[in-house]
Protein backbone atom coordinates (compact mmCIF):
# COMPACT_ATOMS: atom_id res chain seq x y z
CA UNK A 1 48.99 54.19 -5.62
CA UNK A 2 47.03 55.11 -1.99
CA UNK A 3 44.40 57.29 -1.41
CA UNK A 4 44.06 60.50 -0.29
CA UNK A 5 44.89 61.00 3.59
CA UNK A 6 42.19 63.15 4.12
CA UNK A 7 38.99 62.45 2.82
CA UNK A 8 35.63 64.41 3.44
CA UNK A 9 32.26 63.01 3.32
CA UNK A 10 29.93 64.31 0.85
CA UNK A 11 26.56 62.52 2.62
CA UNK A 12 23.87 62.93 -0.30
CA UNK A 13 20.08 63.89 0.85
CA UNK A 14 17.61 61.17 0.00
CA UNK A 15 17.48 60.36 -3.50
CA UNK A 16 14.57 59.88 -5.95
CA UNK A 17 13.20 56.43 -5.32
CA UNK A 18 14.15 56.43 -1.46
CA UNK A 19 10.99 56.97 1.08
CA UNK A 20 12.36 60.37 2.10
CA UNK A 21 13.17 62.09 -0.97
CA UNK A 22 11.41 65.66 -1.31
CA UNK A 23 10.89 65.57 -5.46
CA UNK A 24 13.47 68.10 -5.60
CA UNK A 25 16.73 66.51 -7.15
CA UNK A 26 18.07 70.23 -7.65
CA UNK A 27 18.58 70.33 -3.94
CA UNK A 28 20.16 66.95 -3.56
CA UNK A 29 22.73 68.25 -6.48
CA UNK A 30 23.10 71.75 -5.00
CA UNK A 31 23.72 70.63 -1.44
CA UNK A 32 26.28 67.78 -2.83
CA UNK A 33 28.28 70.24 -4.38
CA UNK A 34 28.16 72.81 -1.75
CA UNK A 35 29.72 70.27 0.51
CA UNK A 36 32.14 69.47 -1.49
CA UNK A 37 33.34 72.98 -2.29
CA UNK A 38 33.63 73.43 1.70
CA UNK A 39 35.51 70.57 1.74
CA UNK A 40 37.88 71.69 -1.08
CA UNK A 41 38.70 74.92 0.68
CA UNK A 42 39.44 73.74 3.90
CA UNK A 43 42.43 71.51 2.21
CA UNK A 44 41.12 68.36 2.21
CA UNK A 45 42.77 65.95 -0.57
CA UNK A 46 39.65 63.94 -1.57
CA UNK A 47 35.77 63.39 -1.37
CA UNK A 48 33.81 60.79 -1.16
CA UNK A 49 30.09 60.69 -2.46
CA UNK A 50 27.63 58.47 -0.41
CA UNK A 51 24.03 57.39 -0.88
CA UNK A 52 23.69 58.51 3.09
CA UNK A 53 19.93 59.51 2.76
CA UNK A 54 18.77 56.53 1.78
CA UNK A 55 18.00 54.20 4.59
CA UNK A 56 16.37 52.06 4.78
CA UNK A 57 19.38 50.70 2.99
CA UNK A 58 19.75 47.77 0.41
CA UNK A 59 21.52 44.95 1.92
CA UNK A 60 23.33 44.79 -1.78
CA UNK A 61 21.73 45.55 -5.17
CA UNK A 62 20.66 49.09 -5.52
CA UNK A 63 17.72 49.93 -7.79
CA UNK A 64 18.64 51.57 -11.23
CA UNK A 65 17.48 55.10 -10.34
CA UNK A 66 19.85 55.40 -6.97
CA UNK A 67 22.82 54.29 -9.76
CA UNK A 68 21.08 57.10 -11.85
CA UNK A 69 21.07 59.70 -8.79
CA UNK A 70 24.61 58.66 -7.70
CA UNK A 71 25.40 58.96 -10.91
CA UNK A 72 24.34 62.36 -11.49
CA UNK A 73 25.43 63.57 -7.95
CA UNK A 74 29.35 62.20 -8.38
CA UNK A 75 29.52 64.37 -11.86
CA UNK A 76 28.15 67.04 -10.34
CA UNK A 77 31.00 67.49 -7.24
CA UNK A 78 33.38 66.86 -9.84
CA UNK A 79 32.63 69.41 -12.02
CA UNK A 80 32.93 72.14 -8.68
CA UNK A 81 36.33 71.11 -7.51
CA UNK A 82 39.40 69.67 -9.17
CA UNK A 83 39.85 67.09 -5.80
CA UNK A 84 39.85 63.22 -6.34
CA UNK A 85 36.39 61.80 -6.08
CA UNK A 86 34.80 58.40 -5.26
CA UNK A 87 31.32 56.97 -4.69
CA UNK A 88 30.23 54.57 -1.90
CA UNK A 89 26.85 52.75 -2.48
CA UNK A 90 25.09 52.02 0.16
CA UNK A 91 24.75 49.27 1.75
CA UNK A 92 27.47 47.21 -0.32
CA UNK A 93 26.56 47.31 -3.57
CA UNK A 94 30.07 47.20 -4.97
CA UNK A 95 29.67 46.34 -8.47
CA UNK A 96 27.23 49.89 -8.78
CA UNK A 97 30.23 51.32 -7.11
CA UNK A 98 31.94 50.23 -10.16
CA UNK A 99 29.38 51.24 -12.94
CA UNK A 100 29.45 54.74 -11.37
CA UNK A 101 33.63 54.80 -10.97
CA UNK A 102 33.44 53.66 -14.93
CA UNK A 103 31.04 56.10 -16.38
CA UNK A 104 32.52 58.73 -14.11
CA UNK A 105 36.35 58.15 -14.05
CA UNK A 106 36.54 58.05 -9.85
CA UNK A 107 39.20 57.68 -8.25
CA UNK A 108 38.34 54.96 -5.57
CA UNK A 109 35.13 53.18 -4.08
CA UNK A 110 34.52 51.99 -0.73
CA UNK A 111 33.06 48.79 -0.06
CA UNK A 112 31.52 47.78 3.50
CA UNK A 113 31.85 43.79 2.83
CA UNK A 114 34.81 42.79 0.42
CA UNK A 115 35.15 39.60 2.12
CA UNK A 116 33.84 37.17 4.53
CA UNK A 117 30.10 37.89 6.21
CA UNK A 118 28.83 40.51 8.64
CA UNK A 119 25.77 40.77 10.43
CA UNK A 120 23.78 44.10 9.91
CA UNK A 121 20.88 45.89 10.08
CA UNK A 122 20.38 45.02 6.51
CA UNK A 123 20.51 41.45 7.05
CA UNK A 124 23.08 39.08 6.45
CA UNK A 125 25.62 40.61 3.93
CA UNK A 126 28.39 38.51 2.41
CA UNK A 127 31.52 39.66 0.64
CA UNK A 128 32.20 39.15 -3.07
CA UNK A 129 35.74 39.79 -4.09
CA UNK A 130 36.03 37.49 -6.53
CA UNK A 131 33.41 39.27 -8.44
CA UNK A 132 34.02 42.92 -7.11
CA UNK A 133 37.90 42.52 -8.66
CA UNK A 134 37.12 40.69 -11.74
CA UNK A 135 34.71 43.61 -12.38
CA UNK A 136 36.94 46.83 -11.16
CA UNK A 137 39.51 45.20 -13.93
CA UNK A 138 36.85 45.22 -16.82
CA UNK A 139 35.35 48.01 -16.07
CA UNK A 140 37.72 50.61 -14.65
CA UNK A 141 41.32 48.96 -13.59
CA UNK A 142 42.35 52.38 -12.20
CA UNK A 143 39.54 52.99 -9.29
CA UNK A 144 40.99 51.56 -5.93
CA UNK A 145 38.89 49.67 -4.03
CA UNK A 146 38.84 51.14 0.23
CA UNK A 147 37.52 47.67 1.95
CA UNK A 148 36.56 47.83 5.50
CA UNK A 149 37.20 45.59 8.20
CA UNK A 150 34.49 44.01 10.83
CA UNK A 151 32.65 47.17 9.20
CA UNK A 152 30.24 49.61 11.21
CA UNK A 153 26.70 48.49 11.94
CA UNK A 154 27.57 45.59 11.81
CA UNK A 155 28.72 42.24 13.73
CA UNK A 156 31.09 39.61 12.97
CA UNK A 157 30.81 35.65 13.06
CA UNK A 158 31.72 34.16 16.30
CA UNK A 159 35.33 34.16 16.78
CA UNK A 160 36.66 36.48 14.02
CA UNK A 161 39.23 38.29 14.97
CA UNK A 162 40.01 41.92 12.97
CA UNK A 163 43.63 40.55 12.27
CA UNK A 164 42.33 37.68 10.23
CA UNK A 165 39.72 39.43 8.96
CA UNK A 166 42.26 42.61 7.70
CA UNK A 167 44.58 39.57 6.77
CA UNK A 168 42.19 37.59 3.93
CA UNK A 169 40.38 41.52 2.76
CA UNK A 170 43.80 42.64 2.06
CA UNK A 171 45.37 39.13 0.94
CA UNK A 172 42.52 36.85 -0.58
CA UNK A 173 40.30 39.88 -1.28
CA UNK A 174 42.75 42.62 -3.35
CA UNK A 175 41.35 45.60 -1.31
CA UNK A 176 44.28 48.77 -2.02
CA UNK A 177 43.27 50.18 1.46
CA UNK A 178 41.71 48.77 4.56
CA UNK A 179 39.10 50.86 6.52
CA UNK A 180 38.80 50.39 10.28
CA UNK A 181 35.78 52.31 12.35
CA UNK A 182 34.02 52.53 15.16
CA UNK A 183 30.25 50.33 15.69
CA UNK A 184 28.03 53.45 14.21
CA UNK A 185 28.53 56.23 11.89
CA UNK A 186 30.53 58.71 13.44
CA UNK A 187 31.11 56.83 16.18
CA UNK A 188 34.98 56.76 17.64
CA UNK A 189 37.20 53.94 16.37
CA UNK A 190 38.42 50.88 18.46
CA UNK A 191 41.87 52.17 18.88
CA UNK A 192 43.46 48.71 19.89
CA UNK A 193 41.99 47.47 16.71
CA UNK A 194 43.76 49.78 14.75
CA UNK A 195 46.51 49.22 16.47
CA UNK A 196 46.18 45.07 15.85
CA UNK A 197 45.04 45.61 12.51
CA UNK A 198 48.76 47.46 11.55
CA UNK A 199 50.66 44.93 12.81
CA UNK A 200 49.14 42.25 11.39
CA UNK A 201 48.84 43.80 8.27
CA UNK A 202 51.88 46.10 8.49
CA UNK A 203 52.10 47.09 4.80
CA UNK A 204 48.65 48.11 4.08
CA UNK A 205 47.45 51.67 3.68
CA UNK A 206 45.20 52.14 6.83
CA UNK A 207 41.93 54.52 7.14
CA UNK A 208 40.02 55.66 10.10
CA UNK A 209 36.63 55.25 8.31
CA UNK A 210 34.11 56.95 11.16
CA UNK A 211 34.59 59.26 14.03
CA UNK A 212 38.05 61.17 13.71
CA UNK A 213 38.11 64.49 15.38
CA UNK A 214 40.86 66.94 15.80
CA UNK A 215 41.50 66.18 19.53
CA UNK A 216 41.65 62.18 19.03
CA UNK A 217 43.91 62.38 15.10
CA UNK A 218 47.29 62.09 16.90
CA UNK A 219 46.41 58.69 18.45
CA UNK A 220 44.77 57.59 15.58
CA UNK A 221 47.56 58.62 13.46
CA UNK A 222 49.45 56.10 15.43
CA UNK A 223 48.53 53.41 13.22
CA UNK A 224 46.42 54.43 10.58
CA UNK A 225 47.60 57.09 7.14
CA UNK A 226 44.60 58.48 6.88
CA UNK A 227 40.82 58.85 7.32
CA UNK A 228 37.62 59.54 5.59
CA UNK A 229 35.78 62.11 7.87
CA UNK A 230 32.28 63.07 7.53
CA UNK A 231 29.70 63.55 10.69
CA UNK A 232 32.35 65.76 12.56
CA UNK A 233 33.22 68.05 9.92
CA UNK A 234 29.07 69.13 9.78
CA UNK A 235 27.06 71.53 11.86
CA UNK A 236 26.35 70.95 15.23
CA UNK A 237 27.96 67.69 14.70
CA UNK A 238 25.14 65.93 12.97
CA UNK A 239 25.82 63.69 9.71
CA UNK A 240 22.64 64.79 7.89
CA UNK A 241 23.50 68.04 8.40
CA UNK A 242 25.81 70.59 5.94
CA UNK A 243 29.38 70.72 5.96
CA UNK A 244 30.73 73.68 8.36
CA UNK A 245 33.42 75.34 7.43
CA UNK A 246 34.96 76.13 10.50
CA UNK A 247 35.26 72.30 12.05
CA UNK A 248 36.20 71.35 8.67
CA UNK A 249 39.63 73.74 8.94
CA UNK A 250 39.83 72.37 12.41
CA UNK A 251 40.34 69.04 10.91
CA UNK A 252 42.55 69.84 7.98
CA UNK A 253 44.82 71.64 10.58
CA UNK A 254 45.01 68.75 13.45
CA UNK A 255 45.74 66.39 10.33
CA UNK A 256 48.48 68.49 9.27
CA UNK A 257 50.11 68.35 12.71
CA UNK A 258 50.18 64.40 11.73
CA UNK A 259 51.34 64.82 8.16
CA UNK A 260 48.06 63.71 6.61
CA UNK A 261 48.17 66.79 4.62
């Protein structure tokens, strides 16, 4: 089973326990599932709910009351549309991911470091399949797990190429999709590395995991089935911002040009 083609971002505001959250939970909830109606409408075929107001971000293990606020955000958006769902926890706390995708019955989580180690802002971050998979079958055998590759605010060890990398996260580290992006959130994607990630992994299911647009879908279609889009599809273009409805058709209709939907 694959993922949705399309995915929209549902980026939540800060949540209680992060240094910018404004004591209103109510908002964080009502702006989540705004979004995610928006999303709905326009056509897209799946959300995904992400802790994106909470930098300074947790290089892995999340406090219990983001889990709690994730949590509570993911069952809200389900309850407004009838879309799959999943949950990414920032920065890669995976096995959260999992708690959440258990309690809540989503459909897939996305984790920035399945395998191997990346450099980030966060730190030194290092992948743990072995757990992340053992867990997902306990726990909830049915959410897919979206891995990315040489992830986004990040850098790689010396030497490491994407196909090697996309090679042992979809090989050694059971990932169902593989994410490829650009170096920042919503920043455009290395095309060539989309490109060398499909044919070295030629039978995975490939997402564009930050800055897809409608002008730039066709090339990106060119080796990728899909992508999870978030800072484009908001007003003026900014990530923290709401969902706008207009550039959100805009993207459902470029994506239907390349049968993502």
């Amino acid at each position: 089973m694959n993922p949705p083609s399309l995915i929209g971002m549902v980026h939540l505001l800060p949540l209680p326990g992060s240094p910018r959250f404004n004591g209103k939970t109510d908002q964080v909830l009502e702006r989540a599932t705004a979004d995610a109606m928006a999303l709905e409408e326009a056509g897209f075929g799946g959300l995904m709910v992400e802790n994106f107001g909470d930098d300074p971000f947790y290089p892995d293990n999340v406090p219990p009351v983001t889990i709690a606020g994730i949590t509570a955000a993911v069952k809200a958006v389900q309850a407004a549309v009838s879309i799959p769902v999943g949950v990414n926890v920032l920065r890669n706390d995976a096995i959260a991911a999992l708690g959440i995708a258990a309690v809540t019955d989503a459909a897939y989580i996305r984790v920035n470091v399945l395998t191997g180690t990346m450099f980030t802002d966060q730190g030194t971050i290092e992948g743990k399949a072995a757990q992340v998979v053992r867990e997902r079958l306990r726990l909830c055998a049915n959410t897919l797990i979206l891995a990315d590759v040489l992830v986004k605010h990040a850098s790689p060890p010396q030497g490491l190429k994407i196909e090697q990398a996309g090679l042992d996260t979809w090989e050694r580290g059971g990932a169902d999709a593989l994410i490829v992006s650009g170096h920042g959130t919503g920043a455009e994607p290395n095309l060539e590395h989309a490109i060398r990630l499909r044919k070295a992994v030629p039978e995975a299911h490939i997402l564009i995991g930050s800055g897809a647009t409608p002008s730039n879908l066709a090339l990106l279609a060119r080796a990728a089935n899909g992508a999870i889009v978030g800072t484009s599809l908001k007003v003026d273009g900014r990530a923290t911002g709401p969902v706008d409805a207009s550039r959100s058709s805009a993207m459902v209709k470029a994506a239907a040009k390349v049968g993502w939907v």
